[in-house]
C-alpha atoms as a PDB file:
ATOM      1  CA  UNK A   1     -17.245  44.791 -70.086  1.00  0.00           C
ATOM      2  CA  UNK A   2     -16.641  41.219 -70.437  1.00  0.00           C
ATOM      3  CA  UNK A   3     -18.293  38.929 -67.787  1.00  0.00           C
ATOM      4  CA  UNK A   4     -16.442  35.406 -66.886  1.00  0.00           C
ATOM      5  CA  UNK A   5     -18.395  32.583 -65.757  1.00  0.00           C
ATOM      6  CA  UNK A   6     -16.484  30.964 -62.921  1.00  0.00           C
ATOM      7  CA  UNK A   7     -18.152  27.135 -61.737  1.00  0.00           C
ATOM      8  CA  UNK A   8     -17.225  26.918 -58.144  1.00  0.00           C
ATOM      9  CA  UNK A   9     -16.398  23.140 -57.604  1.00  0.00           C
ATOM     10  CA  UNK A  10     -13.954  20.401 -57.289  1.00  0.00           C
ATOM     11  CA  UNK A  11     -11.949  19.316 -60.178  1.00  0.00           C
ATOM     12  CA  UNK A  12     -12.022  15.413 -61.342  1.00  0.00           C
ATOM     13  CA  UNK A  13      -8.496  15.394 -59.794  1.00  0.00           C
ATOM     14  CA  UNK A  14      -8.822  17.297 -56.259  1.00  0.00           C
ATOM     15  CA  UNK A  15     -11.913  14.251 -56.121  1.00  0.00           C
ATOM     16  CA  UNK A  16      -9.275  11.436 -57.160  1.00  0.00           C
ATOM     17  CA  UNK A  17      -6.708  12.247 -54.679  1.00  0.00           C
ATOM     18  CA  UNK A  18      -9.617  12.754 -51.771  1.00  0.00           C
ATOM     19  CA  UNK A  19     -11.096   9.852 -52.498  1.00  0.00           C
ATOM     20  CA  UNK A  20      -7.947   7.652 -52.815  1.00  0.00           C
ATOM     21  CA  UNK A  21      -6.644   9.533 -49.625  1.00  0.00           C
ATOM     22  CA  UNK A  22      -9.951   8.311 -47.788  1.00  0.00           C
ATOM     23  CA  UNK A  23      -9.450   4.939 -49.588  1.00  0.00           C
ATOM     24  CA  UNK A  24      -5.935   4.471 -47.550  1.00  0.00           C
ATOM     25  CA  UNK A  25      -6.953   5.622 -44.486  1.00  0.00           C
ATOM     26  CA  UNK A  26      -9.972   3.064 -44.192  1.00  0.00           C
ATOM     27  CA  UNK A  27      -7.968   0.455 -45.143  1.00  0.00           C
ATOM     28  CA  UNK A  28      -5.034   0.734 -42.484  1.00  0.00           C
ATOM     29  CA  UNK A  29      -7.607   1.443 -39.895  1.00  0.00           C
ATOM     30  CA  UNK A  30      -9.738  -1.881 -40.752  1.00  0.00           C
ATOM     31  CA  UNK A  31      -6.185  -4.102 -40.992  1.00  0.00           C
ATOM     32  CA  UNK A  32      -5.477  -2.195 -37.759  1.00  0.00           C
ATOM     33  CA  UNK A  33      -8.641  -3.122 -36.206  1.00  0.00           C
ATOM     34  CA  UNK A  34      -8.272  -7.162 -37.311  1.00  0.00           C
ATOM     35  CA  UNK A  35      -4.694  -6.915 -35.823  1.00  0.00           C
ATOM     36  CA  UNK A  36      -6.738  -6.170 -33.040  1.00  0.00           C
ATOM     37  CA  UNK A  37      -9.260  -8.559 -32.808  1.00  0.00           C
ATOM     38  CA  UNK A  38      -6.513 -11.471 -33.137  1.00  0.00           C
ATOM     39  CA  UNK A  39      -4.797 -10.126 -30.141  1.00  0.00           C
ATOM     40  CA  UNK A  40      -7.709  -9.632 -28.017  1.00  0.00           C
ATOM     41  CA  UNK A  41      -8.852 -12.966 -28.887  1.00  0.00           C
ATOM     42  CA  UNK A  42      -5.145 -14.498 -27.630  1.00  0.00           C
ATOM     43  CA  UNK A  43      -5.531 -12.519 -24.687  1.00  0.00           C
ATOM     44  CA  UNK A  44      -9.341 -14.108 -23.535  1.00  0.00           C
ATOM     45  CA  UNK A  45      -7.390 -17.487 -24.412  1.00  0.00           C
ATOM     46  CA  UNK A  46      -5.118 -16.788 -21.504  1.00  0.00           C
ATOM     47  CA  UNK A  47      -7.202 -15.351 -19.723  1.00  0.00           C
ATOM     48  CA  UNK A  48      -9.618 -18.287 -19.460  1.00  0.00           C
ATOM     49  CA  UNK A  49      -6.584 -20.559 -18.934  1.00  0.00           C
ATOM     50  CA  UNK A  50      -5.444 -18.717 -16.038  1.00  0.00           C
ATOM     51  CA  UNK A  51      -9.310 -18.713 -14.251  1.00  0.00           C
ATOM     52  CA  UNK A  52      -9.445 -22.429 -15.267  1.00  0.00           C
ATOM     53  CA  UNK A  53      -5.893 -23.141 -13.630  1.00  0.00           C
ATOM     54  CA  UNK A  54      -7.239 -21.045 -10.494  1.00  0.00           C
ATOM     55  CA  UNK A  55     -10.295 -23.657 -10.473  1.00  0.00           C
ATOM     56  CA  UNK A  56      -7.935 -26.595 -10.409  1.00  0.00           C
ATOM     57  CA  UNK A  57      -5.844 -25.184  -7.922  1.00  0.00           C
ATOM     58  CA  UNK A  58      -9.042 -24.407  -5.812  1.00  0.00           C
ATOM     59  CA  UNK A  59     -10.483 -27.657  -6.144  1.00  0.00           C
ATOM     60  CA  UNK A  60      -6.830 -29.366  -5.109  1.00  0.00           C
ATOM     61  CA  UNK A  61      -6.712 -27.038  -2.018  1.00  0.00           C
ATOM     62  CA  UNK A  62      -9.799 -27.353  -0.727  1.00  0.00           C
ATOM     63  CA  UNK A  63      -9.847 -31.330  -1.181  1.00  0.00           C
ATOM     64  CA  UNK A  64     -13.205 -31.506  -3.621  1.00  0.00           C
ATOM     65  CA  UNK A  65     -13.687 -35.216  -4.858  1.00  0.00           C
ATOM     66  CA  UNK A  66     -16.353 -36.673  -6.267  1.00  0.00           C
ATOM     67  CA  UNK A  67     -17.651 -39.509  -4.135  1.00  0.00           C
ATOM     68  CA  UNK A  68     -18.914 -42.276  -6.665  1.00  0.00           C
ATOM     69  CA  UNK A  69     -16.053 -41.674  -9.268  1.00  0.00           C
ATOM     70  CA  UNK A  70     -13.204 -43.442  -6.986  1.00  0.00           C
ATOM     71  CA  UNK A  71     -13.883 -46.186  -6.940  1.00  0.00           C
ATOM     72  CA  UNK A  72     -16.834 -48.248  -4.266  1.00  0.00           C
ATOM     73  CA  UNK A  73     -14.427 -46.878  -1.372  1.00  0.00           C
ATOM     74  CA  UNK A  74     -14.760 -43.368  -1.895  1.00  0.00           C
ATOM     75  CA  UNK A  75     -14.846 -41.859   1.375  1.00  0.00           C
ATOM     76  CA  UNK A  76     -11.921 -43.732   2.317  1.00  0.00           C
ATOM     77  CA  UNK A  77      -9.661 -42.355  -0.636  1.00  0.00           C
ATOM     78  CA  UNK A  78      -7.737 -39.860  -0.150  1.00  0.00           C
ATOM     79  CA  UNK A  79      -7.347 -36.846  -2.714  1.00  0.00           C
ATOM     80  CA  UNK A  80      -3.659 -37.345  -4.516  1.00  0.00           C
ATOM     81  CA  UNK A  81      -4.103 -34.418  -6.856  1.00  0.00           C
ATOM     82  CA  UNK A  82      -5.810 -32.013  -9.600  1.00  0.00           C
ATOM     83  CA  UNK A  83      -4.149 -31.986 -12.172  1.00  0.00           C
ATOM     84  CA  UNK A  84      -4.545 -29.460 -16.046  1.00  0.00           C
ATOM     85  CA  UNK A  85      -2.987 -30.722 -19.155  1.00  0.00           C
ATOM     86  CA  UNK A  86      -2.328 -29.362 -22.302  1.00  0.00           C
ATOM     87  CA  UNK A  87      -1.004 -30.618 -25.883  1.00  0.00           C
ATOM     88  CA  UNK A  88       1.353 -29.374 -27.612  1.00  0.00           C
ATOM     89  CA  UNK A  89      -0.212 -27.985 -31.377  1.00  0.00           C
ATOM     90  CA  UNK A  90      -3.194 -28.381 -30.527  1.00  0.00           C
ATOM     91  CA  UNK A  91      -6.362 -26.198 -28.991  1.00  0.00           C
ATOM     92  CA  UNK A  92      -7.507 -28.703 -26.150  1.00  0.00           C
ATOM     93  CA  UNK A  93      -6.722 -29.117 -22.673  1.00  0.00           C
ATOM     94  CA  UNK A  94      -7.960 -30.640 -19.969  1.00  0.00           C
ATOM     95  CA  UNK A  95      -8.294 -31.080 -16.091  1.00  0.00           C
ATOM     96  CA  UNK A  96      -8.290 -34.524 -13.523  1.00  0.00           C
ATOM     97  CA  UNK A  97      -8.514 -35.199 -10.521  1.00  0.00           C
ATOM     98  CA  UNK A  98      -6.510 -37.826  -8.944  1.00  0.00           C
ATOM     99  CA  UNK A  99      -7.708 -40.524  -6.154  1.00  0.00           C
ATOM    100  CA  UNK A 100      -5.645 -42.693  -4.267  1.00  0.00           C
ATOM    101  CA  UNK A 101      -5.472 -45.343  -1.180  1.00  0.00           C
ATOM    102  CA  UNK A 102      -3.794 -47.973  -0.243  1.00  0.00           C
ATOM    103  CA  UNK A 103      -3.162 -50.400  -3.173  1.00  0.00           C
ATOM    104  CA  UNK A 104      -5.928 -48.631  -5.217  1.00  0.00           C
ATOM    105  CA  UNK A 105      -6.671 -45.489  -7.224  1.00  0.00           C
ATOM    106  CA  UNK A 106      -9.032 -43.897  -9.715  1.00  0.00           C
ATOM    107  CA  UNK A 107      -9.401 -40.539 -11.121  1.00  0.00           C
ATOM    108  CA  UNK A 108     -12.798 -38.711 -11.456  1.00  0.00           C
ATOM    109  CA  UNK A 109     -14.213 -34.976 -12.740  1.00  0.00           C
ATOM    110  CA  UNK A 110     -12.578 -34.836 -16.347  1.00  0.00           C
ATOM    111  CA  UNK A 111     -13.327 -32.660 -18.548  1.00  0.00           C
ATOM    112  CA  UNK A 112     -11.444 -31.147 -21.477  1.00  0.00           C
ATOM    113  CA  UNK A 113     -11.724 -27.632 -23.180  1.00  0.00           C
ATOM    114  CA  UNK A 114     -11.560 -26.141 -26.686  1.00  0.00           C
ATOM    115  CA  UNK A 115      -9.666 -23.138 -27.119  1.00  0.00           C
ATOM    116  CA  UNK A 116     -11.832 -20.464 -29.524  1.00  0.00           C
ATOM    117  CA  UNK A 117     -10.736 -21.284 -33.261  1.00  0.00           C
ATOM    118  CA  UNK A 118     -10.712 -17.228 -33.376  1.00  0.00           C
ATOM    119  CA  UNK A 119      -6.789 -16.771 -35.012  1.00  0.00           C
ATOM    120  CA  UNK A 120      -6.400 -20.426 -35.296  1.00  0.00           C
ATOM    121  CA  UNK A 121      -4.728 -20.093 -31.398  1.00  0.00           C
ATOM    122  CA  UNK A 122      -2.820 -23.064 -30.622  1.00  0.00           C
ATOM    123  CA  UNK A 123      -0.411 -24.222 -27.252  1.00  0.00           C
ATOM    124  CA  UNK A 124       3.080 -23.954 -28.112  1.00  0.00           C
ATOM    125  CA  UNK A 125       4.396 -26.466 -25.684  1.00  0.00           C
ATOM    126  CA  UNK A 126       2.520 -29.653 -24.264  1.00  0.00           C
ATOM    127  CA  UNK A 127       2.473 -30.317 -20.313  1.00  0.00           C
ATOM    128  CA  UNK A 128       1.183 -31.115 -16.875  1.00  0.00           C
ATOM    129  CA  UNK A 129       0.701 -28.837 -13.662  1.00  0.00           C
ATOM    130  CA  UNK A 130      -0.444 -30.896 -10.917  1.00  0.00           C
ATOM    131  CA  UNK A 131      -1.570 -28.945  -7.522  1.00  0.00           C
ATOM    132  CA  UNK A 132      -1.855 -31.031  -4.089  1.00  0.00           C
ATOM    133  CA  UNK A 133      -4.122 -30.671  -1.503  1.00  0.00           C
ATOM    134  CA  UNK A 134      -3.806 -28.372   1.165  1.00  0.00           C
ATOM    135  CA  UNK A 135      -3.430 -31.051   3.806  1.00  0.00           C
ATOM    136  CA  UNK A 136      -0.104 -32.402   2.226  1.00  0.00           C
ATOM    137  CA  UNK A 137       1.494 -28.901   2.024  1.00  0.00           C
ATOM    138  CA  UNK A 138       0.799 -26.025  -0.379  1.00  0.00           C
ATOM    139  CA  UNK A 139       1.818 -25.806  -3.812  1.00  0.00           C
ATOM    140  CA  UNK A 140       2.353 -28.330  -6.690  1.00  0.00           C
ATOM    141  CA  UNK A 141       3.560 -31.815  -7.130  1.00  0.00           C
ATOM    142  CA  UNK A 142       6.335 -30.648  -9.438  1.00  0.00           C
ATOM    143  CA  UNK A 143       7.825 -27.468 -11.008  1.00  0.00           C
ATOM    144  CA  UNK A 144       5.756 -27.359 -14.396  1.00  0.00           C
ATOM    145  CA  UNK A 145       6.956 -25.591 -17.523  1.00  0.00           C
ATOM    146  CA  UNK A 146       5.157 -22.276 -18.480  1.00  0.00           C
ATOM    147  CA  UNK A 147       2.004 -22.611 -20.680  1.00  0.00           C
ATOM    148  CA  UNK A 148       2.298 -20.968 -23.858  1.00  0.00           C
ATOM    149  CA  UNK A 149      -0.215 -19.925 -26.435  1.00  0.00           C
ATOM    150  CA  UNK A 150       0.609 -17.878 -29.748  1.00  0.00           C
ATOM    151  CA  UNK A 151      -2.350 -17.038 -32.847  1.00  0.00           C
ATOM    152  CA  UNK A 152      -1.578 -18.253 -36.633  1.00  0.00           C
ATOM    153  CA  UNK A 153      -0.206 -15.218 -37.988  1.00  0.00           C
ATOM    154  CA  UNK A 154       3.533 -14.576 -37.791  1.00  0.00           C
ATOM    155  CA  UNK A 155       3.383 -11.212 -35.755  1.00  0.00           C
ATOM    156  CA  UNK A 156       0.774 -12.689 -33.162  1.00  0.00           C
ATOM    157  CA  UNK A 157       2.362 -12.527 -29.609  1.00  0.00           C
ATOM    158  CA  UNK A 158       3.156 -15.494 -27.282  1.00  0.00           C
ATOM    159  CA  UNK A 159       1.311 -15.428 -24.113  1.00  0.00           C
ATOM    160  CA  UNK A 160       3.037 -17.288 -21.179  1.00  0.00           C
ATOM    161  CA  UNK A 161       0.953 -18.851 -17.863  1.00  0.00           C
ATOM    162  CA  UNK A 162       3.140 -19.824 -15.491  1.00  0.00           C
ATOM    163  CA  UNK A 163       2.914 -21.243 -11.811  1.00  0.00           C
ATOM    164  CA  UNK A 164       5.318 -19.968  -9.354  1.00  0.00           C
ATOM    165  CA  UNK A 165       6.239 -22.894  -6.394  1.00  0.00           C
ATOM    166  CA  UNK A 166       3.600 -20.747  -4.255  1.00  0.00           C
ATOM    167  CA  UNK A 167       0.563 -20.698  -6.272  1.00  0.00           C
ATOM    168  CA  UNK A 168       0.356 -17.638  -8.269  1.00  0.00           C
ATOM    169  CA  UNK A 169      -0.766 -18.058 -11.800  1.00  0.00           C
ATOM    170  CA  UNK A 170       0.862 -15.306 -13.566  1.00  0.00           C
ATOM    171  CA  UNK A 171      -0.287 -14.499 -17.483  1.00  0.00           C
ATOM    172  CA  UNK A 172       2.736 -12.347 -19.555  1.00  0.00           C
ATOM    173  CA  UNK A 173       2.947 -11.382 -23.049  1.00  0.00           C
ATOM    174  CA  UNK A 174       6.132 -12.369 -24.425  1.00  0.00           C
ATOM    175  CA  UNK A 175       8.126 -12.169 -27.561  1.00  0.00           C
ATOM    176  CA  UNK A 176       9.216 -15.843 -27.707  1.00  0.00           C
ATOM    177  CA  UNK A 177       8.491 -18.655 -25.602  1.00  0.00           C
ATOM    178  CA  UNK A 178      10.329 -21.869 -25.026  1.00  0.00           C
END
């Protein structure tokens, strides 16, 4: 009787096509996973746009100005405004706040902010949003256009921040914005 010597393994091919199997599926999950890291990024970005908006409006309502920056009258000054501005293609933005009395003004508190270079996220659209104090009536100066933010890459999202006439600062992710 004839004994056969079997090897019990893998072949050189059933290794190839695991390997190269494995080989696809780590590679969609880690373009997968940078696809996600852009996106989160974007959405921090507007998230940190909309808390700093809520800090301007907060500063506008309850009346906070700084009391050496208007000028020598300073407790006589009223507050006009707070205003945030943004460029457009660019990362910064930046917020103001606005002093006035009679035949004089100043402004006092700026400061401007970096967007993370994360994505390469940029504003879309430039603007102003300017919020009153509470004791000339709620709500803002003017009806501002809606902030927008989008990453580098082609399929990155646009996020929208808008300001509705009452206050709310609402965040959106949006396919286009104008």
């Amino acid at each position: 009787m004839i004994k056969k010597n079997f090897c019990h393994g893998y072949t050189l091919i059933e290794l190839l096509v695991v390997i190269s199997i494995s080989a696809l599926f780590f590679s969609l999950a880690i373009a997968s996973y940078q696809s996600f890291n852009k996106n989160q990024a974007l959405k921090n970005s507007s998230s940190e746009i909309k808390s700093v908006l809520r800090d301007v409006q907060n500063r506008a309502i309850t009346g906070q100005k700084d009391r050496g920056a208007c000028a020598e009258y300073a407790d006589t000054k009223l507050l006009k405004e707070w205003q945030f501005e943004w460029t457009e293609d660019t990362r910064n933005y930046s917020i103001l706040g606005i002093c006035e009395s009679v035949g004089l003004g100043g402004t006092f508190g700026g400061q401007t902010f970096t967007l993370p270079s994360t994505d390469n996220i940029k504003f879309t659209t430039g603007g102003l949003i300017a919020f009153k104090p509470l004791n000339q009536g709620i709500g803002l100066t003017f009806a501002p256009d809606p902030i927008c933010i989008k990453g580098n890459a082609a399929s990155s999202p646009y996020y929208k921040i808008s300001v509705d006439s009452g206050g709310g600062i609402n965040v959106e992710k949006v396919a286009t914005c104008p």
